[in-house]
Protein backbone atom coordinates (compact mmCIF):
# COMPACT_ATOMS: atom_id res chain seq x y z
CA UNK A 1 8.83 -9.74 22.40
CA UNK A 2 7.96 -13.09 22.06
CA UNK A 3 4.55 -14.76 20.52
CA UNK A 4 1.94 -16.93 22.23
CA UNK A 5 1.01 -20.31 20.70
CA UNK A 6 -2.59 -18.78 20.57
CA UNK A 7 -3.38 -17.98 16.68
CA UNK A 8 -4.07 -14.27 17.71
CA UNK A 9 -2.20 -11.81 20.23
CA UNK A 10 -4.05 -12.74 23.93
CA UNK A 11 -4.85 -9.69 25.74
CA UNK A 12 -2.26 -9.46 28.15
CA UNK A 13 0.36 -9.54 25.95
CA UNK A 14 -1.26 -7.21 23.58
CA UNK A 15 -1.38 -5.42 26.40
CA UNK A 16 2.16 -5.92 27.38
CA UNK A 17 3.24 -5.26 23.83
CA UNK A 18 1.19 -1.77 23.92
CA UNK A 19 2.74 -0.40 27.14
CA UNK A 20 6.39 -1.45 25.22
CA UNK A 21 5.75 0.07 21.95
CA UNK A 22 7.80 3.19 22.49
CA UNK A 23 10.57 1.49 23.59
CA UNK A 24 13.41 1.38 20.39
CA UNK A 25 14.29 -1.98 21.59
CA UNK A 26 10.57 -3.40 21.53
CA UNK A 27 10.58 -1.83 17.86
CA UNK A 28 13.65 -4.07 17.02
CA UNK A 29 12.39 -7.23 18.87
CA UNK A 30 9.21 -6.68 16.38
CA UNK A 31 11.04 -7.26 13.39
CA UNK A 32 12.96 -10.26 15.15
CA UNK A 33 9.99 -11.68 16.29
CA UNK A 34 8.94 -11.80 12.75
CA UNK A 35 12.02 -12.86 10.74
CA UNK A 36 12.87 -15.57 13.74
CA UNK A 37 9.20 -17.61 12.03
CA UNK A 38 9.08 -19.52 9.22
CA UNK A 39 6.18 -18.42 7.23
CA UNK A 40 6.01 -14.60 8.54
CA UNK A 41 9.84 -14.25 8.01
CA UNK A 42 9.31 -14.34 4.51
CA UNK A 43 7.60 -10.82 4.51
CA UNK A 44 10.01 -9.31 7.22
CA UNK A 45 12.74 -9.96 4.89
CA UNK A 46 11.97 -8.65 1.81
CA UNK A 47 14.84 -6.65 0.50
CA UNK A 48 13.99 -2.95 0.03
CA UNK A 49 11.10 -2.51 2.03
CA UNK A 50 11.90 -0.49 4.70
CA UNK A 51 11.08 -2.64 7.65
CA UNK A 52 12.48 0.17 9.91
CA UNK A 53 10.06 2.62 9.25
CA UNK A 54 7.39 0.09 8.99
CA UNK A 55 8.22 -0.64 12.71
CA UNK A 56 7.92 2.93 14.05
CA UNK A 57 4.50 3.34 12.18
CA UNK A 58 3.31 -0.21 13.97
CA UNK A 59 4.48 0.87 17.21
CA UNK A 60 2.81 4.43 16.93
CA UNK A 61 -1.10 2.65 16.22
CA UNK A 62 -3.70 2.37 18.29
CA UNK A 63 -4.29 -1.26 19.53
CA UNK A 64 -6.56 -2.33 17.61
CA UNK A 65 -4.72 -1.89 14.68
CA UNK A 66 -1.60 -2.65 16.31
CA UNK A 67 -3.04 -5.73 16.94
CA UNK A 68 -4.83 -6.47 13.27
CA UNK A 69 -1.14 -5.74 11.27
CA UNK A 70 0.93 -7.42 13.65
CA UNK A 71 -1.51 -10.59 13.29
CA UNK A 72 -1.72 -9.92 9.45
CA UNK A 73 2.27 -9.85 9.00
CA UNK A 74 2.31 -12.88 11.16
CA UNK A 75 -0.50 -14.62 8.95
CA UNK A 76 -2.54 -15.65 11.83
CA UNK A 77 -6.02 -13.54 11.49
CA UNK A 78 -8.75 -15.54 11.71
CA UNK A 79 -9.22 -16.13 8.09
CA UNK A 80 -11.54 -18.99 6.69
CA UNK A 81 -8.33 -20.44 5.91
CA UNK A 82 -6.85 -20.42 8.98
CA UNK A 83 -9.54 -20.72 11.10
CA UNK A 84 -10.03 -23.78 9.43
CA UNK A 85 -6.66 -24.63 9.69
CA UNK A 86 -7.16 -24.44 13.47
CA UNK A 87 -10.23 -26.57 13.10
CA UNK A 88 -12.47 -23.71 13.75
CA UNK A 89 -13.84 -24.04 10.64
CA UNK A 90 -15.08 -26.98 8.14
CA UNK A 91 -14.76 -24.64 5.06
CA UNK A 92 -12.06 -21.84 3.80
CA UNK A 93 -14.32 -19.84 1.38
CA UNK A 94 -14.74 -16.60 1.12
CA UNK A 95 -18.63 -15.50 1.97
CA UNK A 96 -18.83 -13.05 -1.03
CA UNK A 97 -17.24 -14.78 -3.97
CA UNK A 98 -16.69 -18.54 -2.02
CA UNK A 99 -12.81 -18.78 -3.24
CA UNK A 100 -10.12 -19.46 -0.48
CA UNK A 101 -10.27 -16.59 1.90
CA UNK A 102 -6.63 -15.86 2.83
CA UNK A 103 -5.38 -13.35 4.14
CA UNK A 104 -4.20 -12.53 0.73
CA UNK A 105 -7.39 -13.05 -0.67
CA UNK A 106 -9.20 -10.45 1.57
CA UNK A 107 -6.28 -7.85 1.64
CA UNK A 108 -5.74 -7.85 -2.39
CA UNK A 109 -7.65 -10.74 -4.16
CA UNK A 110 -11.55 -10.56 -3.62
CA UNK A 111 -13.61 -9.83 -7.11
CA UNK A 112 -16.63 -8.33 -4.79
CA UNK A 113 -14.25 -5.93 -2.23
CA UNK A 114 -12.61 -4.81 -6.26
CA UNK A 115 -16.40 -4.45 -7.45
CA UNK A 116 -17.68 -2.35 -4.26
CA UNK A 117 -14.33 0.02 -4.18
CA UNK A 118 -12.29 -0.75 -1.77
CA UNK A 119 -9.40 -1.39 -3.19
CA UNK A 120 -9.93 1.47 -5.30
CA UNK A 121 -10.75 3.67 -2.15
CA UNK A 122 -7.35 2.44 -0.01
CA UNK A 123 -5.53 2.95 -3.49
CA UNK A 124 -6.69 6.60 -3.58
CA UNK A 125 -6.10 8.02 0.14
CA UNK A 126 -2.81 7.13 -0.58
CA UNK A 127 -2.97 8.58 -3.87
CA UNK A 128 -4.62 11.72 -2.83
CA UNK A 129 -1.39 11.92 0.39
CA UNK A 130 1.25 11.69 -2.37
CA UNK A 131 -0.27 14.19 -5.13
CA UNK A 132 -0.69 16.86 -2.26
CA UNK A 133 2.63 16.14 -0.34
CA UNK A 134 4.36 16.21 -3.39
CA UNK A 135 3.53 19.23 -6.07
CA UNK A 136 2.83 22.65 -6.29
CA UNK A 137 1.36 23.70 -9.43
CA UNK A 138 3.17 26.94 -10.82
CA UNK A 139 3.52 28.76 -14.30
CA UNK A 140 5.08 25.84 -16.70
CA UNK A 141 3.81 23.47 -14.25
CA UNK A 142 0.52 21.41 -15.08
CA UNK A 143 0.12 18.22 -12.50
CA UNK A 144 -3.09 16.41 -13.33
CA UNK A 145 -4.42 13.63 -10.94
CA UNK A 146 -6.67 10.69 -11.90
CA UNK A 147 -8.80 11.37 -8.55
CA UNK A 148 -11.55 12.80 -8.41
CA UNK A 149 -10.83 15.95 -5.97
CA UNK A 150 -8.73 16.86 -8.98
CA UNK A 151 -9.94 19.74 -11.03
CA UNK A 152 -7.43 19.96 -13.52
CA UNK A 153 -8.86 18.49 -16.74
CA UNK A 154 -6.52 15.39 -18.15
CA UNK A 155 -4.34 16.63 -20.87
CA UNK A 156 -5.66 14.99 -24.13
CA UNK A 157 -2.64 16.24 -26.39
CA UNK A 158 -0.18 14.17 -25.04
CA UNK A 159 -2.93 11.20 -23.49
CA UNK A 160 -4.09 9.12 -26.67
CA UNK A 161 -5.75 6.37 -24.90
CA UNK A 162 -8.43 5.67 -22.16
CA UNK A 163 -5.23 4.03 -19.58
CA UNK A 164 -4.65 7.40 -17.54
CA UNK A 165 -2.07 7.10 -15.42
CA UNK A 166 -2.68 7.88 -11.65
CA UNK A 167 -0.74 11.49 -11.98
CA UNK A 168 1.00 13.26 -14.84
CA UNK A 169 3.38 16.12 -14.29
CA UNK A 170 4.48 18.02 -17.14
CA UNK A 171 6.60 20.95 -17.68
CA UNK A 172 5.93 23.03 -20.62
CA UNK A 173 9.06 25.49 -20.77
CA UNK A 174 11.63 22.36 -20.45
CA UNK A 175 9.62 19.68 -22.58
CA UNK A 176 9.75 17.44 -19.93
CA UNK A 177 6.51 15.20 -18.63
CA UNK A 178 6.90 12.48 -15.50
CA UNK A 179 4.22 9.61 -15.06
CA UNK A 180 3.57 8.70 -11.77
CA UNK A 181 2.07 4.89 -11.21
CA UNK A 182 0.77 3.86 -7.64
CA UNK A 183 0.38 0.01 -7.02
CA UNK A 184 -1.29 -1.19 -3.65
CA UNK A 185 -0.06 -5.08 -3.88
CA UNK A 186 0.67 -7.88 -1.96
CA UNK A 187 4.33 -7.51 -1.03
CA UNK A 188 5.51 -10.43 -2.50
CA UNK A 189 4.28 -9.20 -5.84
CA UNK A 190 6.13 -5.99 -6.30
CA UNK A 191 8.56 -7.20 -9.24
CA UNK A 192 5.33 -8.45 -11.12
CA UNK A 193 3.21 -5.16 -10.32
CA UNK A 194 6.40 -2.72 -11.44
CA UNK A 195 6.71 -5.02 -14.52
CA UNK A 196 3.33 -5.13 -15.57
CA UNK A 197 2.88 -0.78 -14.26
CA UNK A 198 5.95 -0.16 -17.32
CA UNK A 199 3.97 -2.28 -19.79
CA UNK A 200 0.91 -0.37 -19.31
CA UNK A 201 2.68 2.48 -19.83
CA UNK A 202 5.07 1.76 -22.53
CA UNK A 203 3.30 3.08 -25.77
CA UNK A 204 2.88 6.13 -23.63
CA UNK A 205 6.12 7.10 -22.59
CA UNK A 206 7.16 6.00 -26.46
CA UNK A 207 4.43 8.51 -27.66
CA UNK A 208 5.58 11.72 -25.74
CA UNK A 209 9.25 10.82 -26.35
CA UNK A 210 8.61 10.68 -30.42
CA UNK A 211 6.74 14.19 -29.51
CA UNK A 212 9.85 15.56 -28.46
CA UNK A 213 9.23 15.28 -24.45
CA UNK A 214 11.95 13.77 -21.60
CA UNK A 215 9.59 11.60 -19.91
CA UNK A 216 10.32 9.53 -16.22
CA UNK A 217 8.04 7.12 -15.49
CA UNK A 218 7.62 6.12 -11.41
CA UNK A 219 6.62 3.27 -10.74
CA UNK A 220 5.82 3.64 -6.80
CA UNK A 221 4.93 0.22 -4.93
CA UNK A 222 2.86 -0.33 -1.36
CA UNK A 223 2.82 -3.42 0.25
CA UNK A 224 -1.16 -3.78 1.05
CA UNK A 225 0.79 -4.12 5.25
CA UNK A 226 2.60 -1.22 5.01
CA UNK A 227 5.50 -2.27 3.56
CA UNK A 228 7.39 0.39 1.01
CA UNK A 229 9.16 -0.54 -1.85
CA UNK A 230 11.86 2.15 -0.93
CA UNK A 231 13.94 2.26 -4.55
CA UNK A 232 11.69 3.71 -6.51
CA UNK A 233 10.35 6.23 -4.02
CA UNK A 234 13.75 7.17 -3.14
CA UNK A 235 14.25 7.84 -6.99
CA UNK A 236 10.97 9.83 -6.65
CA UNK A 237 11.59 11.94 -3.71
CA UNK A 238 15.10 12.98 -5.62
CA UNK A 239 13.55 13.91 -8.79
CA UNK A 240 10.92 15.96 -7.49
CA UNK A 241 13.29 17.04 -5.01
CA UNK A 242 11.58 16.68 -1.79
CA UNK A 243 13.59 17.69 1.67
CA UNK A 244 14.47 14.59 3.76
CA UNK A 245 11.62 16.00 5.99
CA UNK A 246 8.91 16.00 3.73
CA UNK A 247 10.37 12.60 2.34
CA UNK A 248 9.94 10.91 6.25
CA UNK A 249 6.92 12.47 6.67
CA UNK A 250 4.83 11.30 3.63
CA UNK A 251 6.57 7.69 3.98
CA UNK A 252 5.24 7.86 8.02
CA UNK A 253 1.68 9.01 6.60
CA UNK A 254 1.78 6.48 3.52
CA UNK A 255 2.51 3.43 5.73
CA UNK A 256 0.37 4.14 8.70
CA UNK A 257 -2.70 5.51 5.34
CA UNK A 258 -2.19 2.23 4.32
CA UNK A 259 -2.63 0.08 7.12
CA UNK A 260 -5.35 1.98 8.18
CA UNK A 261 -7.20 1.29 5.12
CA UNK A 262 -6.42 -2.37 4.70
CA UNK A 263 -7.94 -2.64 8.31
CA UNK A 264 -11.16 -0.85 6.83
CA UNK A 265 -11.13 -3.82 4.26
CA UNK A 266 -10.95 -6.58 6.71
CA UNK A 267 -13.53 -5.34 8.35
CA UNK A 268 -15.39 -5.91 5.50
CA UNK A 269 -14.50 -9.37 4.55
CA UNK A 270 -17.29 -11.25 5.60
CA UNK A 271 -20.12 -8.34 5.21
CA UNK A 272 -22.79 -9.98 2.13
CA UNK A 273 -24.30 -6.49 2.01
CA UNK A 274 -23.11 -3.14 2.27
CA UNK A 275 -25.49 -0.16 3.76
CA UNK A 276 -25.85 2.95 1.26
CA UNK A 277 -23.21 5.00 4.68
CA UNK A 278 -20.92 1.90 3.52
């Protein structure tokens, strides 16, 4: 599959490129496409991210958001920036906070999407698909979620400080307590977000060691595309021993969660006010 000069898929070869998207080979010319272009390779060829996968999830969408994550991985949405850029545009800002609206900006970076939620709200679907793909709560089993569907009460003997991490698995009989981290980031930050994840949790993880607990901390990293940061959640799957069934399913449900969401946010880029069904 090849791209048009036009800054967004046209019609007819959205079109084209919808009719194809079951075919393997159309899945494969999709990552070509985008590791054969300067700026979009970049993404495309990030080591450990699953780009496989990532395919089959884009070619299984509806078009519309076929067509918004193949334009966003290609960095040709109309953005302020790059509607300006095409001289659509005299100015770049951002309408709700009037920085440089990239697509990085809108996807990860805006200070009024953070303030309304919906980073917080993409961060916790995927959240919510991991803590009830992944554990079943038994005898010497506690598993307490930092969402708000959970009803297990956070477990203030071994949590000293207000930084609750996003789940916390511990098993009473064996003395053993894992610390789960979830990080929706731009995919060219995932070395920054894992570094800064095990800082946060650091005194933590010291804390329940000195109490005599084995503690694992996860760090587990989504590219705000879809992109996986497949190391860690590999380690994940294995320690909480998931089948390679469950494992493909949840990654298939985390990627296409994700893009789903990030779509919801882009939709919202340029709204000033949000209704109280918003």
């Amino acid at each position: 599959m090849s791209l048009s000069d036009s800054p967004e898929l046209s019609a007819s070869s959205l079109g084209e490129a919808v009719k194809k998207r079951l075919d393997s080979n159309f899945q494969q010319g999709l990552l070509q496409t985008l590791q054969s272009r300067k700026v979009q390779g970049a993404l495309s060829r990030i080591q450990d991210s699953a780009p496989d996968l990532w395919s089959k999830v884009v070619c299984s969408l509806r078009s519309e958001l076929f067509s918004f994550i193949f334009n966003a991985v290609s960095e040709t949405l109309p953005t302020n920036a790059n509607l300006m850029l095409w001289k659509k545009r005299t100015c770049d800002n951002c309408p709700l906070c009037h920085k440089r609206q990239t697509i990085l900006h809108v996807l990860n970076n805006c200070p009024v999407l953070l303030q309304r939620g919906c980073y917080t709200s993409r961060h916790n679907s995927i959240l919510t698909l991991i803590f009830n793909t992944s554990f079943v709560a038994h005898g010497n089993l506690t598993i307490y979620a930092d969402l708000p569907s959970c009803n297990v009460s956070c477990p203030t003997d071994i949590l000293t400080t207000a930084k609750r991490p996003d789940i916390i698995v511990r098993n009473n009989m064996l003395r053993k307590i894992a610390i789960i981290e979830l990080t929706v980031c731009h995919e060219t930050n995932y070395d920054s977000a894992d570094h800064r994840k095990s800082l946060k949790q650091q005194n933590l993880v010291e804390f329940l060691e000195d109490k005599g607990y084995r503690c694992k901390l996860f760090n587990l990293l989504v590219g705000s595309r879809g992109f996986i940061q497949m190391s860690h959640f590999n380690s994940f799957c294995l320690y909480f021993r998931l089948s390679a069934a469950k494992k493909k399913a949840m990654l298939f449900d985390i990627v296409k969660t994700v893009i789903n969401e990030s779509f919801k946010i882009w939709l919202k880029r340029n709204t000033l006010e949000l209704s109280a069904a918003q």
